[in-house]
C-alpha atoms as a PDB file:
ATOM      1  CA  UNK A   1      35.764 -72.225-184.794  1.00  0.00           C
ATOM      2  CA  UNK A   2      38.708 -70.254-185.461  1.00  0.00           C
ATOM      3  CA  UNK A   3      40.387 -68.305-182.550  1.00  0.00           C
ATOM      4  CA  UNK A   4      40.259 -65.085-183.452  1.00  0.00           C
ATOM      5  CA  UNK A   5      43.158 -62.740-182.576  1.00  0.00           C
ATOM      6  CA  UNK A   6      42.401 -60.173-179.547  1.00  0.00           C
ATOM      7  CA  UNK A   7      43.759 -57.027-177.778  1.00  0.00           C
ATOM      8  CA  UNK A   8      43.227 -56.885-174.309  1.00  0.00           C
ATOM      9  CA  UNK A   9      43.186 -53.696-172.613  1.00  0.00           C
ATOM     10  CA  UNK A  10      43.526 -53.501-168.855  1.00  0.00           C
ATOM     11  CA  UNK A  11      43.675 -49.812-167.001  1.00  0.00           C
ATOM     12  CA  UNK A  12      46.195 -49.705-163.881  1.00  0.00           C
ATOM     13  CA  UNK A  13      47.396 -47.198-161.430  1.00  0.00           C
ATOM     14  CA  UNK A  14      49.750 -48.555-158.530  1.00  0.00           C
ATOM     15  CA  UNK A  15      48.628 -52.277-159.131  1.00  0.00           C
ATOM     16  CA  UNK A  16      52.002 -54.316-159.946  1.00  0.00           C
ATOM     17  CA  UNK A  17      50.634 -57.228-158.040  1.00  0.00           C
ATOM     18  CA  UNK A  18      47.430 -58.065-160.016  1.00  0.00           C
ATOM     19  CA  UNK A  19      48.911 -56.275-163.013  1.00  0.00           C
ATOM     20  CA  UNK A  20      51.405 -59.101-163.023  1.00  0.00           C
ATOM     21  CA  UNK A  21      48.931 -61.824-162.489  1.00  0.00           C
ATOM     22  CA  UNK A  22      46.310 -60.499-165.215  1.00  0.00           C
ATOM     23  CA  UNK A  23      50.083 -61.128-167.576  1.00  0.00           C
ATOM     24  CA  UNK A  24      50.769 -64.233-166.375  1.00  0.00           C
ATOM     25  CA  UNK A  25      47.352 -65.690-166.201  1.00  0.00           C
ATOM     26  CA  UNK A  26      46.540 -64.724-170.221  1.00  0.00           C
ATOM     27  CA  UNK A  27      49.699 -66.065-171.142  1.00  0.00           C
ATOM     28  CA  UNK A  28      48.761 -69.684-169.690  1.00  0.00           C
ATOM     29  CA  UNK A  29      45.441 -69.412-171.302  1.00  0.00           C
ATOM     30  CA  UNK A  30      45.934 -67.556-174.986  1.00  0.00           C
ATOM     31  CA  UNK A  31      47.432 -70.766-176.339  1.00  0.00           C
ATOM     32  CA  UNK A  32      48.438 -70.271-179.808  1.00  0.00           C
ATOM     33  CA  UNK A  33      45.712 -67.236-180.267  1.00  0.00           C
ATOM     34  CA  UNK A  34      47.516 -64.097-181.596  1.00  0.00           C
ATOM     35  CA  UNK A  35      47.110 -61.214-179.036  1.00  0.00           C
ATOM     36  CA  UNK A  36      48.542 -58.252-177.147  1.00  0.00           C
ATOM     37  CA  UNK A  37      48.255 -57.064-173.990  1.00  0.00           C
ATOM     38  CA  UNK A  38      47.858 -53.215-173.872  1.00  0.00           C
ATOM     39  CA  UNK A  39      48.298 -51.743-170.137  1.00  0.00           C
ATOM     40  CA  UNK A  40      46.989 -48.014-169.772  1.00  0.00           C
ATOM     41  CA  UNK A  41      49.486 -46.809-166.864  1.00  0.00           C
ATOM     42  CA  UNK A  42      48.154 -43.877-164.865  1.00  0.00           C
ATOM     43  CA  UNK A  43      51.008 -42.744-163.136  1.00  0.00           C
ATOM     44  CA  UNK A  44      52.147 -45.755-160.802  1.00  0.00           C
ATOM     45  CA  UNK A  45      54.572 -45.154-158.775  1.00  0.00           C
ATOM     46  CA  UNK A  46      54.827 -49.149-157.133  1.00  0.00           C
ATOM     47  CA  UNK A  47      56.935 -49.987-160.591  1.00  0.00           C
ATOM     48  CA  UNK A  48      53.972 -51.137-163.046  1.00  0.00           C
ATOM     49  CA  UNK A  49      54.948 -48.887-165.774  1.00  0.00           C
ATOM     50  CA  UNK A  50      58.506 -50.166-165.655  1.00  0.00           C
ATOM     51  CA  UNK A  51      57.779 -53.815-165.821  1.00  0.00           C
ATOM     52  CA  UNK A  52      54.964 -53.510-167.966  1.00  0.00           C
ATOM     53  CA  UNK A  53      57.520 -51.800-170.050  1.00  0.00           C
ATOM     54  CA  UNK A  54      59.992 -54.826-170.138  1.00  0.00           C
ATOM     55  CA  UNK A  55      57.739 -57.196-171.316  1.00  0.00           C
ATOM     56  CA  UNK A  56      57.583 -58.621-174.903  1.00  0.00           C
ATOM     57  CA  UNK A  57      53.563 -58.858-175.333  1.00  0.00           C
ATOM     58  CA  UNK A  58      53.029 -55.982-173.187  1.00  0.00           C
ATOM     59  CA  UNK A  59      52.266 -52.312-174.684  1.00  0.00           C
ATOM     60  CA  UNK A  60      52.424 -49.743-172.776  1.00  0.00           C
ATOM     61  CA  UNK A  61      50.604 -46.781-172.946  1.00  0.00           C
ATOM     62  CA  UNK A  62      50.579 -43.771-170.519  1.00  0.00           C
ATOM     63  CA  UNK A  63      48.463 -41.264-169.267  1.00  0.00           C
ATOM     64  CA  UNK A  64      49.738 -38.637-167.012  1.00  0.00           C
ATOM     65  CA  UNK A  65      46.630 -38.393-164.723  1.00  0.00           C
ATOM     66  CA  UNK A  66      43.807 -39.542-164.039  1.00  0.00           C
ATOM     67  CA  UNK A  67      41.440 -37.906-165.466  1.00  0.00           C
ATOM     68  CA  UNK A  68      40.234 -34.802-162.857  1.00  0.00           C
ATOM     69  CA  UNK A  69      37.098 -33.815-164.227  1.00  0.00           C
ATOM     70  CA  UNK A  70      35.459 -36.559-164.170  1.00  0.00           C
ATOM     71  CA  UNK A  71      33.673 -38.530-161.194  1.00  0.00           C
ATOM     72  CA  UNK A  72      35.854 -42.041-161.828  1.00  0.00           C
ATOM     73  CA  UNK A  73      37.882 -41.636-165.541  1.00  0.00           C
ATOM     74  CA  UNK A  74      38.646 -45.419-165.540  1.00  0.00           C
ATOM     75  CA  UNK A  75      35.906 -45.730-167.852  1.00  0.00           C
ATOM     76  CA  UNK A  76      37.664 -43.412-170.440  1.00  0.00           C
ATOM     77  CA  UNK A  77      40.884 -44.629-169.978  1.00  0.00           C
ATOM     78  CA  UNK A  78      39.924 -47.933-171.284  1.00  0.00           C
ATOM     79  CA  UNK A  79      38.341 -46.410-174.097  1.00  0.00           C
ATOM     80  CA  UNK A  80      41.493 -45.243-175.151  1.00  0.00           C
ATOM     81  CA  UNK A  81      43.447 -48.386-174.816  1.00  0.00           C
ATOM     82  CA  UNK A  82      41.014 -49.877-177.072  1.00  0.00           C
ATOM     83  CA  UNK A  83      41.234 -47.099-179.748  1.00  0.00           C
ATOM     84  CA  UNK A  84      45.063 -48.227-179.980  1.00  0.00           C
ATOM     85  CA  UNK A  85      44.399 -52.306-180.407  1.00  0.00           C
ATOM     86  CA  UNK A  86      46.239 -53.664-183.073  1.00  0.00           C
ATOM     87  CA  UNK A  87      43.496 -56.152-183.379  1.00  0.00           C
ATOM     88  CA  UNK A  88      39.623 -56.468-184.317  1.00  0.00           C
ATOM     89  CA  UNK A  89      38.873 -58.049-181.249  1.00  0.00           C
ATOM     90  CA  UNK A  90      38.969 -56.212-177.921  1.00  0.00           C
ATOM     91  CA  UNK A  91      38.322 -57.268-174.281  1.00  0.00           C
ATOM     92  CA  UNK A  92      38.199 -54.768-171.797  1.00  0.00           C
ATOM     93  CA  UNK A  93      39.962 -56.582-168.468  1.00  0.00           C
ATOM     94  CA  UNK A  94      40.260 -54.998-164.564  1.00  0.00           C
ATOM     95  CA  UNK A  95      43.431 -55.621-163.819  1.00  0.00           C
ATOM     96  CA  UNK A  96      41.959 -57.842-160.699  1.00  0.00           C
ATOM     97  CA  UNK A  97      39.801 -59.347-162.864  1.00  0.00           C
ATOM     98  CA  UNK A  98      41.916 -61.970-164.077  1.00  0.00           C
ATOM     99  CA  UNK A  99      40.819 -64.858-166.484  1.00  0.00           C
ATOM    100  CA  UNK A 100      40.644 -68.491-164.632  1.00  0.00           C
ATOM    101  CA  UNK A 101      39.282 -70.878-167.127  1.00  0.00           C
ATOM    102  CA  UNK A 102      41.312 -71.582-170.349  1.00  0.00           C
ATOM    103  CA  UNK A 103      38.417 -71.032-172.591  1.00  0.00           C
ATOM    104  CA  UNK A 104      37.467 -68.108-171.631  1.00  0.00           C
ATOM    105  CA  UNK A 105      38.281 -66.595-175.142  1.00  0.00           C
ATOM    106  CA  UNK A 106      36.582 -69.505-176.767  1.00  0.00           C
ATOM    107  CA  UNK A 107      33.632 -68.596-174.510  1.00  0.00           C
ATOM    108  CA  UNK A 108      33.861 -64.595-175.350  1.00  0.00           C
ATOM    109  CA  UNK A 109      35.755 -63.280-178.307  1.00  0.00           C
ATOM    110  CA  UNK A 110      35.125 -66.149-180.502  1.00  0.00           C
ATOM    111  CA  UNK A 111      31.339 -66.278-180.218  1.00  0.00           C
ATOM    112  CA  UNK A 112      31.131 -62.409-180.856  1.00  0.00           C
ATOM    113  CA  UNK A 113      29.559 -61.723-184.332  1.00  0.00           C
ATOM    114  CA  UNK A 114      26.388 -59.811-186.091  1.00  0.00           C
ATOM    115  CA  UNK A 115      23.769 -60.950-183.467  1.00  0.00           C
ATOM    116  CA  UNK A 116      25.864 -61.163-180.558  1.00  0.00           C
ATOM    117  CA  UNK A 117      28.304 -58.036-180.835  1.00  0.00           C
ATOM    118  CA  UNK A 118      28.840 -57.905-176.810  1.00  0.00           C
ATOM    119  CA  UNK A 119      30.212 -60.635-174.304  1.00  0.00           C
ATOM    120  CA  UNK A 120      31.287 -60.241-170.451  1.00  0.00           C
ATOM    121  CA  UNK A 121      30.438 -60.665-167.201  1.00  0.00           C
ATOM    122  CA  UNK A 122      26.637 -60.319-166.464  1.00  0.00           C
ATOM    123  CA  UNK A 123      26.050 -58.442-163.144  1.00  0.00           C
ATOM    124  CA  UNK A 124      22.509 -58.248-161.761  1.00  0.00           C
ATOM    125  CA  UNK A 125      21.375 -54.858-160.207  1.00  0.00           C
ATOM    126  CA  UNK A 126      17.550 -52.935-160.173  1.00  0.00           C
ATOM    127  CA  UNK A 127      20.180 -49.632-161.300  1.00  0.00           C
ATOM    128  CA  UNK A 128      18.145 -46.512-161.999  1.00  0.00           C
ATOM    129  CA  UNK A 129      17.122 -46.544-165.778  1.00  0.00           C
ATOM    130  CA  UNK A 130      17.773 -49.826-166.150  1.00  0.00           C
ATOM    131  CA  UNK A 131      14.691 -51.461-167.141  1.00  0.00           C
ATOM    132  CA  UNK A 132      16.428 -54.639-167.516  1.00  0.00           C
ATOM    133  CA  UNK A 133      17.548 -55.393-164.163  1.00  0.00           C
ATOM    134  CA  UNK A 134      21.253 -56.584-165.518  1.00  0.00           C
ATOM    135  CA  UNK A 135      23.843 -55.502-167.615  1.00  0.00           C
ATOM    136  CA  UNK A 136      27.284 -56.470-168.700  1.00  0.00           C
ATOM    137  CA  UNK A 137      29.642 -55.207-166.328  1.00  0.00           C
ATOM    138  CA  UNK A 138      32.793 -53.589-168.034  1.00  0.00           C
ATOM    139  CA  UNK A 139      35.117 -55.733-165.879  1.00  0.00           C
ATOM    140  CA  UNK A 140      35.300 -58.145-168.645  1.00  0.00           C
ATOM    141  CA  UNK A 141      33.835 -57.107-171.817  1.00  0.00           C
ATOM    142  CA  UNK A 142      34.969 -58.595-174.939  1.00  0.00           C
ATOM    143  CA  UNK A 143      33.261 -56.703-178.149  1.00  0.00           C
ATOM    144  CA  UNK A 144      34.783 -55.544-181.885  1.00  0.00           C
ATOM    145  CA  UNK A 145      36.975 -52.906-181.908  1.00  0.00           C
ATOM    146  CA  UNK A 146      34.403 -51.904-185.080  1.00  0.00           C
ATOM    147  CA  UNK A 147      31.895 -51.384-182.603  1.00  0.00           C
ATOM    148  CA  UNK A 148      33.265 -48.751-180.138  1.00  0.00           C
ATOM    149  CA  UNK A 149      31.963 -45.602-180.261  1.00  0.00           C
ATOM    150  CA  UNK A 150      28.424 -46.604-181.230  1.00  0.00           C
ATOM    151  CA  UNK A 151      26.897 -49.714-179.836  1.00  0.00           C
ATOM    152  CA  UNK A 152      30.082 -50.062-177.168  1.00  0.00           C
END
């Protein structure tokens, strides 16, 4: 299968530590997969922004706050770093959530198409109005960029 090429969108706010493991961690597993990392910065002040900034597969985008309004805008945040990928594949990743196995691509993004248009993490809860009993958590979610805004 071929790997496809990705853009993987984490949202951070004061979290240079795991912002900078997340980096490092899908540069030793990407392998020769085209990709770019997009980091939503929310106004750290621990120096994310500024290294993010400085490096070469790193774009940075900025919001200015964090979204008042709304209960917990991470959500939304992400939504917009996935508008801006450069590529047709997108993974939503938690900055703490960062990838272990080197196929986890293989495993996600590349087994994405018509029938299977979501891939992630599959968390197991009896939520209200869930008549399923699970869902895929947005932690890691890998899905086409085609597909936001109506079945993502």
């Amino acid at each position: 299968m071929t790997q496809r090429p990705v853009s993987i969108v984490t949202v951070t706010r004061d979290g240079l530590f795991f912002t900078r493991l997340l980096v490092a961690r899908v540069r030793h597993t990407v392998a020769r997969r085209d990709y770019e990392i997009i980091t939503l910065g929310q106004g750290s002040r621990d120096g994310t922004q500024t290294w993010a900034g400085r490096q070469p597969d790193v774009r940075l985008l900025r919001q200015r706050h964090w979204f008042p309004r709304r209960d917990h805008g991470h959500g939304e945040a992400a939504e917009l770093g996935a508008e801006a990928a450069r590529y047709p594949y997108v993974v939503l990743l938690d900055s703490d959530a960062h990838p272990v196995g080197a196929d986890w691509l293989n495993n996600s993004v590349d087994q994405l198409d018509q029938g299977h248009p979501l891939a992630g993490a599959v968390f197991r809860s009896p939520h209200q109005g869930n008549p399923h009993g699970w869902y895929v958590h947005p932690h890691f979610m890998a899905f086409r960029r085609a597909d936001l805004g109506k079945l993502i």
